[in-house]
Protein backbone atom coordinates (compact mmCIF):
# COMPACT_ATOMS: atom_id res chain seq x y z
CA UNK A 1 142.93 124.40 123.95
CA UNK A 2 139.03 124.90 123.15
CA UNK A 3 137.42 121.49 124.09
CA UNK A 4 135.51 122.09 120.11
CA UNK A 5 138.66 121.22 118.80
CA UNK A 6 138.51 118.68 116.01
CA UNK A 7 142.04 117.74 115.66
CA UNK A 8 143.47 115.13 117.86
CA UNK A 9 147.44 116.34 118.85
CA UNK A 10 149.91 113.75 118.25
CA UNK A 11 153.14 113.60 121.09
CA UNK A 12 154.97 114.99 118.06
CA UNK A 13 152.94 118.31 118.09
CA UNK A 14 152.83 118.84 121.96
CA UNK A 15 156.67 118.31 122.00
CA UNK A 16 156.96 120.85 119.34
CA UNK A 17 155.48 124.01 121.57
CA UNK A 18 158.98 124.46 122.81
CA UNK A 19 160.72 124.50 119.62
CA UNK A 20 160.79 126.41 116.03
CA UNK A 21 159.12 126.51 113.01
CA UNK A 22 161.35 124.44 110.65
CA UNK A 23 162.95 127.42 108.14
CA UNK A 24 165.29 127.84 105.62
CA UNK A 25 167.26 131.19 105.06
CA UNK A 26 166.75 133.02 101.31
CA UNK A 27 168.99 135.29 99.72
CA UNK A 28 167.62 138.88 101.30
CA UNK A 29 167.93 138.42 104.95
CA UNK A 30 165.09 136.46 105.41
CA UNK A 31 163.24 133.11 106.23
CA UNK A 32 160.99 130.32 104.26
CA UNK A 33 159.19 128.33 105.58
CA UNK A 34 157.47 125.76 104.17
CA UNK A 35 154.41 123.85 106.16
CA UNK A 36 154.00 120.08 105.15
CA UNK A 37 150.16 119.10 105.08
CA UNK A 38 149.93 117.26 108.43
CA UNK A 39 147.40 118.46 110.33
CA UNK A 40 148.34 121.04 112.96
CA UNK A 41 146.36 122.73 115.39
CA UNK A 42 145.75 126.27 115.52
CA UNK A 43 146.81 126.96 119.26
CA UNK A 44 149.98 124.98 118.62
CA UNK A 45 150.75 126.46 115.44
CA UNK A 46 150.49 130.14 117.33
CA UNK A 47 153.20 129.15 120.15
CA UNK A 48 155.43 127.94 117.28
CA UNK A 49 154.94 131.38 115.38
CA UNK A 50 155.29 133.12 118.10
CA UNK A 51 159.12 131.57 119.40
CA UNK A 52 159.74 131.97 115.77
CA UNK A 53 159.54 135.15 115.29
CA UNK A 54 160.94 136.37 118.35
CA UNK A 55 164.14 134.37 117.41
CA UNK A 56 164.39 135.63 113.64
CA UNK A 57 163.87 139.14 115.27
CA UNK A 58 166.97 138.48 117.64
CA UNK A 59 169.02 137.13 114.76
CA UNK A 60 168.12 140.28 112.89
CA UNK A 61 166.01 138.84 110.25
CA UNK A 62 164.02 140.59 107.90
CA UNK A 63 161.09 139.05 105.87
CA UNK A 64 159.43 135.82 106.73
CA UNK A 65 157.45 133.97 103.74
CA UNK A 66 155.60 130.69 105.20
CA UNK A 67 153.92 128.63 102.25
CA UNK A 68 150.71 126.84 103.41
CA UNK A 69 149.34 123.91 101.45
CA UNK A 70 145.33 124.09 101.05
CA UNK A 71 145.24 121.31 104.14
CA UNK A 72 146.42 123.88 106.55
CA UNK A 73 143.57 126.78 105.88
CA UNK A 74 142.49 126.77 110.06
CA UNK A 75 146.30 128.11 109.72
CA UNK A 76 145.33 131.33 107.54
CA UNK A 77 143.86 133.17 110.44
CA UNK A 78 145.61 132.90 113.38
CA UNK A 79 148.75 133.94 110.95
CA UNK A 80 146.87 137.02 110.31
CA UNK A 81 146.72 137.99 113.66
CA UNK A 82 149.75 137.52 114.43
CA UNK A 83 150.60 140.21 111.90
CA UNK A 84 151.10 138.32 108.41
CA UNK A 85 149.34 139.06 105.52
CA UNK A 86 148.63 137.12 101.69
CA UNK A 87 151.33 137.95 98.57
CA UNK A 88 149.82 135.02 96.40
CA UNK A 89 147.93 131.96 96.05
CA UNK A 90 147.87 128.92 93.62
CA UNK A 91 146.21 126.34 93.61
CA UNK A 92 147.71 123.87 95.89
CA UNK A 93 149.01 126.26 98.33
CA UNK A 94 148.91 130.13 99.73
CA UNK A 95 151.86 132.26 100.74
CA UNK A 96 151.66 134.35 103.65
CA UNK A 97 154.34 137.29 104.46
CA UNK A 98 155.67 139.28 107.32
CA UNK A 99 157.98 142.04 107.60
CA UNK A 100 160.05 142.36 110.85
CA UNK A 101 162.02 145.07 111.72
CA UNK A 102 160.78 148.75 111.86
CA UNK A 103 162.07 149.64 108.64
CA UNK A 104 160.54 150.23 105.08
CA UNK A 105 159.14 146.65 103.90
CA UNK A 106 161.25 145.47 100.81
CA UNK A 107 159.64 142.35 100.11
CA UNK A 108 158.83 141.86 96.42
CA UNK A 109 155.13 142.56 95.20
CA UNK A 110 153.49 139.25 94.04
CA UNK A 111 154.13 138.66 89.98
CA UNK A 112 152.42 141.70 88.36
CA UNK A 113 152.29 141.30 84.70
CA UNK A 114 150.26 138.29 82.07
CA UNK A 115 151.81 137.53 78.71
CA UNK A 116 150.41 136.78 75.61
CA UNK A 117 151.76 137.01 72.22
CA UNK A 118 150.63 137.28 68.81
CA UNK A 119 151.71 135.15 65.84
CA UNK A 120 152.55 136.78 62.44
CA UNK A 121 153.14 133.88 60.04
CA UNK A 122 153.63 134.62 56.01
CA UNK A 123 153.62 132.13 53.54
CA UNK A 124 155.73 132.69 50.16
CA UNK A 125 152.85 134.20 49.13
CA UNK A 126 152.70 136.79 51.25
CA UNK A 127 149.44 135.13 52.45
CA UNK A 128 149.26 135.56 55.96
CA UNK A 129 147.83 133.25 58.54
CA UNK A 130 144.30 134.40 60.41
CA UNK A 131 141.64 133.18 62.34
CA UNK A 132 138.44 134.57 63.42
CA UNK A 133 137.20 133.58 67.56
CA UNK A 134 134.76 131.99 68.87
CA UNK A 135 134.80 133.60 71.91
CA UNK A 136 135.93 137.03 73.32
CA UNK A 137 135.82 140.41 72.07
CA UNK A 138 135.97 139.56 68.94
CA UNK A 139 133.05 136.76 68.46
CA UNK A 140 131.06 137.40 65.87
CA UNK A 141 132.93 140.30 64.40
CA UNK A 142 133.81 139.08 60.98
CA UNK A 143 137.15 140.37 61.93
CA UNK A 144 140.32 138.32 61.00
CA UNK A 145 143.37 138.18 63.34
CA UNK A 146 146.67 136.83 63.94
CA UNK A 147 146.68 133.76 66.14
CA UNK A 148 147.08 134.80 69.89
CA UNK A 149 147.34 132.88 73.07
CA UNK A 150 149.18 133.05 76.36
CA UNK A 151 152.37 131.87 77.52
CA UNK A 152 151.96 129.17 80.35
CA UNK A 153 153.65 129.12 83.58
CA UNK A 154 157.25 128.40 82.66
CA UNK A 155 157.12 128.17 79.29
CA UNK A 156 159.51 130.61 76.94
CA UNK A 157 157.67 132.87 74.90
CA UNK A 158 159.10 131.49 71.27
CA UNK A 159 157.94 128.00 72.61
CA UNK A 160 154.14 129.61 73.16
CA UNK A 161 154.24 131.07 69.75
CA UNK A 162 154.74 127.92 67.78
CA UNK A 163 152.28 125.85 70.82
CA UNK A 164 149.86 128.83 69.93
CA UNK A 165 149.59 128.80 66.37
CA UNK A 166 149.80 124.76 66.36
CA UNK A 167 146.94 124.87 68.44
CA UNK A 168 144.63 126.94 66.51
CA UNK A 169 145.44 126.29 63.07
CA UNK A 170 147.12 123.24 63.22
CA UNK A 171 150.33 124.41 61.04
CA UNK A 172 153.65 124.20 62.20
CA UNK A 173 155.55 127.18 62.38
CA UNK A 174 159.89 127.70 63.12
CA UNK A 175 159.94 131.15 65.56
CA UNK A 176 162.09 133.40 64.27
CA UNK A 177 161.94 136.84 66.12
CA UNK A 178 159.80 138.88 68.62
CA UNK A 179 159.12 142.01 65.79
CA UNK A 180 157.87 144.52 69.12
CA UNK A 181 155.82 144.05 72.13
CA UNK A 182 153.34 145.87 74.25
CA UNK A 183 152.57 146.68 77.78
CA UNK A 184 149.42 147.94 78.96
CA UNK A 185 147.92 148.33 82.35
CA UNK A 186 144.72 147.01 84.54
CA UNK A 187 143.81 143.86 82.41
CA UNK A 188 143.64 140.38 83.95
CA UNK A 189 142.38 140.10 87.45
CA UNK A 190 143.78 143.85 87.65
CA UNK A 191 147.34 142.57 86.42
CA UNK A 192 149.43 144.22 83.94
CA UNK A 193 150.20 142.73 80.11
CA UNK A 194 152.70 142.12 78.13
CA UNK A 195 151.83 141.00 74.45
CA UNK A 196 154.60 140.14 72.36
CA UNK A 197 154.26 140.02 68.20
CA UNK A 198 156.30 137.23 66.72
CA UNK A 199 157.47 136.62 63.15
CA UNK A 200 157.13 133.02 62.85
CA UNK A 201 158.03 130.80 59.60
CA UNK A 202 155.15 128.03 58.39
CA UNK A 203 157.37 124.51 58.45
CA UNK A 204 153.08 122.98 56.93
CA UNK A 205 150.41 124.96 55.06
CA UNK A 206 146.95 122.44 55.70
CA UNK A 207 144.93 124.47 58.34
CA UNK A 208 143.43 122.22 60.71
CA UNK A 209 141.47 124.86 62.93
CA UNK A 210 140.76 124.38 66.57
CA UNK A 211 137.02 123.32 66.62
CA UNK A 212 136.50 124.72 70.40
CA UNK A 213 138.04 128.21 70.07
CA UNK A 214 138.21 128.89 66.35
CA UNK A 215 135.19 129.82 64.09
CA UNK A 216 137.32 129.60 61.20
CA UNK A 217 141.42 130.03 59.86
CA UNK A 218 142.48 130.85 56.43
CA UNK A 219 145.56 132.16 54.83
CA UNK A 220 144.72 136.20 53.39
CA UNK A 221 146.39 138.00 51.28
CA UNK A 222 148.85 140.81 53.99
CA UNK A 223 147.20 143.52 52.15
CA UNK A 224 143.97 142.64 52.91
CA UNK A 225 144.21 141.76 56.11
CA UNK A 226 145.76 145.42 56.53
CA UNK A 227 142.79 147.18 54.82
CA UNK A 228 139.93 145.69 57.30
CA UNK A 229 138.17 148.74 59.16
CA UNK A 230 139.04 147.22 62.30
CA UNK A 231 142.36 147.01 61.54
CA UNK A 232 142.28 150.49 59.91
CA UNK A 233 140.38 152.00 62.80
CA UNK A 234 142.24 150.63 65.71
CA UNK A 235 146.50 152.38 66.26
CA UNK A 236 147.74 149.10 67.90
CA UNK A 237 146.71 147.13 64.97
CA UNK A 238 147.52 149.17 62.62
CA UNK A 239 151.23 149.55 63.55
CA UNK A 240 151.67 145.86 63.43
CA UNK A 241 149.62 145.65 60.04
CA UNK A 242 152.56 148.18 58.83
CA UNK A 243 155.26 146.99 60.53
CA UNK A 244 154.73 143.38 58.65
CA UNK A 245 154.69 145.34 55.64
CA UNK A 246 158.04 146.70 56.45
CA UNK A 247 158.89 143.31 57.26
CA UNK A 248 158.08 141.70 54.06
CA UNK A 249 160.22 144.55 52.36
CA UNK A 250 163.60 143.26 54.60
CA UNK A 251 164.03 146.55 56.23
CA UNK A 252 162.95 145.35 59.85
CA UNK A 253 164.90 143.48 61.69
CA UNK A 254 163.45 142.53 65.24
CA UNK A 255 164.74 140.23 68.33
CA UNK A 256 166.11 136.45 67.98
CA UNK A 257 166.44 134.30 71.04
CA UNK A 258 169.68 133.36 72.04
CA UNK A 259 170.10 130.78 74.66
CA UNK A 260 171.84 131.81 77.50
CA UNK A 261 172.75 130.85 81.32
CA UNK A 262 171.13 132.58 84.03
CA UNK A 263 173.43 134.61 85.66
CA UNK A 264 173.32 132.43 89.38
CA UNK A 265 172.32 129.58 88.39
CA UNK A 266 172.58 127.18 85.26
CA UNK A 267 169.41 127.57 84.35
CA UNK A 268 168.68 127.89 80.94
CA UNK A 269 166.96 130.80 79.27
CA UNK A 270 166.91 133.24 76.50
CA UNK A 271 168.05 136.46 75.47
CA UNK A 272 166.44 138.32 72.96
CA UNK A 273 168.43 140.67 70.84
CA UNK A 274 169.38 141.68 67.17
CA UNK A 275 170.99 138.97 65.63
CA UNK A 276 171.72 141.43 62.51
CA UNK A 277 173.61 143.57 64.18
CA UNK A 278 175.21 142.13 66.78
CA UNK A 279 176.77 139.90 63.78
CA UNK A 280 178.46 142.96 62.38
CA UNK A 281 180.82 143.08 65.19
């Protein structure tokens, strides 16, 4: 051990050279392991990962995911070198990855895709609800748009719709389907999108805009919201611009969430279909 060595090894540690990394087996043929945040020192943490993995490899295991929390960084290197490699990071901790045998590396990519959705909300009007930004691409525009936002880390996307619009406008909205989504390619940090456009149904009407995001929120008139240039000029927006005129008519029918129980697990969740039809059954 290098005499520059900050870290003072307890009798714990030393006792632990001869013995494994504590792991747990997943559902693939492989191992997790998951580092607590007492310090460990490098050259002791390289014996350990070194018995390891010679003993997963006898026991024919496959990948090996070992989730370091941000005290353990002098870990990230020496991990590297022994052949490991990142698959993601948040903030409290990083996740490191190794494939073992000599085989074609199945290990599932990191999570690839963002999603944000888009709120179409109509009044009895047929007033629907816009904003203009304060920020973005569209600052300063003079362009009015549906709410938007993005769904949070384990949140369900009819939950972000009604948080979204809340949010912004301050009106309080009932979800009632996703009317289409899109995906598109190489937008945040690189990552894929998914933008879903929901038909939601105002429960308020007083607009109460967002001061920090939202230059201004009004309820318009659908058809002249549809006739904007931008809206005219752009294909994305004008396919939803027609397809909530088709909506307004009652000859669209999009998808409804219907709560449902993962299929390993009890875990709640929700299963977008068509209500309509699957009611004529």
């Amino acid at each position: 051990m290098s005499s520059s060595s900050s870290t003072v090894l307890s009798e714990k540690q030393v006792q632990q050279v001869d013995n494994l990394l504590t792991a747990k087996d997943d559902d693939h043929g492989g191992v997790i392991v998951e580092m607590t945040p007492e310090p460990l020192d490098s050259s002791i943490f390289v014996s350990l990962l070194r018995a390891s993995l010679s003993h997963w490899r006898q026991q024919g295991k496959k990948g090996v995911w070992i989730k370091l929390p941000i005290e353990l960084v002098n870990l990230v290197e020496p991990a590297v070198k022994e052949g490991f490699y990142y698959h993601h990071a948040e903030p409290k901790y990083l996740m490191l990855v190794h494939w073992i045998p000599n085989t074609v590396n199945t290990l599932p990519v990191n999570a690839t895709h963002r999603v944000g959705i888009g709120a179409f909300v109509m009044n009895e009007k047929n007033e629907l609800l816009v904003v203009q930004e304060k920020s973005g691409r569209f600052r300063g525009t003079g362009v009015w748009k549906l709410p938007t936002g993005v769904v949070d880390e384990g949140e369900d996307i009819c939950d972000a719709a009604v948080r979204e619009v809340k949010e912004e406008t301050g009106v309080d909205t009932k979800f009632g389907e996703v009317l289409a989504f899109r995906q598109s390619h190489k937008s945040f940090f690189d990552k894929s999108d998914l933008f879903f456009v929901c038909m939601m149904h105002p429960l308020s009407f007083d607009i109460q805009k967002q001061e920090s995001e939202i230059e201004a929120a009004q309820w318009m008139p659908l058809e002249e919201y549809a006739a904007q240039p931008f809206v005219q000029k752009h294909e994305l927006l004008k396919y939803i611009a027609d397809m909530c005129f088709v909506k307004k008519k009652g000859t669209y029918c999009g998808f409804s969430p219907v709560p449902t129980l993962a299929a390993f697990s009890d875990k709640k969740s929700y299963l977008y279909l068509n209500r309509q039809c699957l009611d004529s059954l």
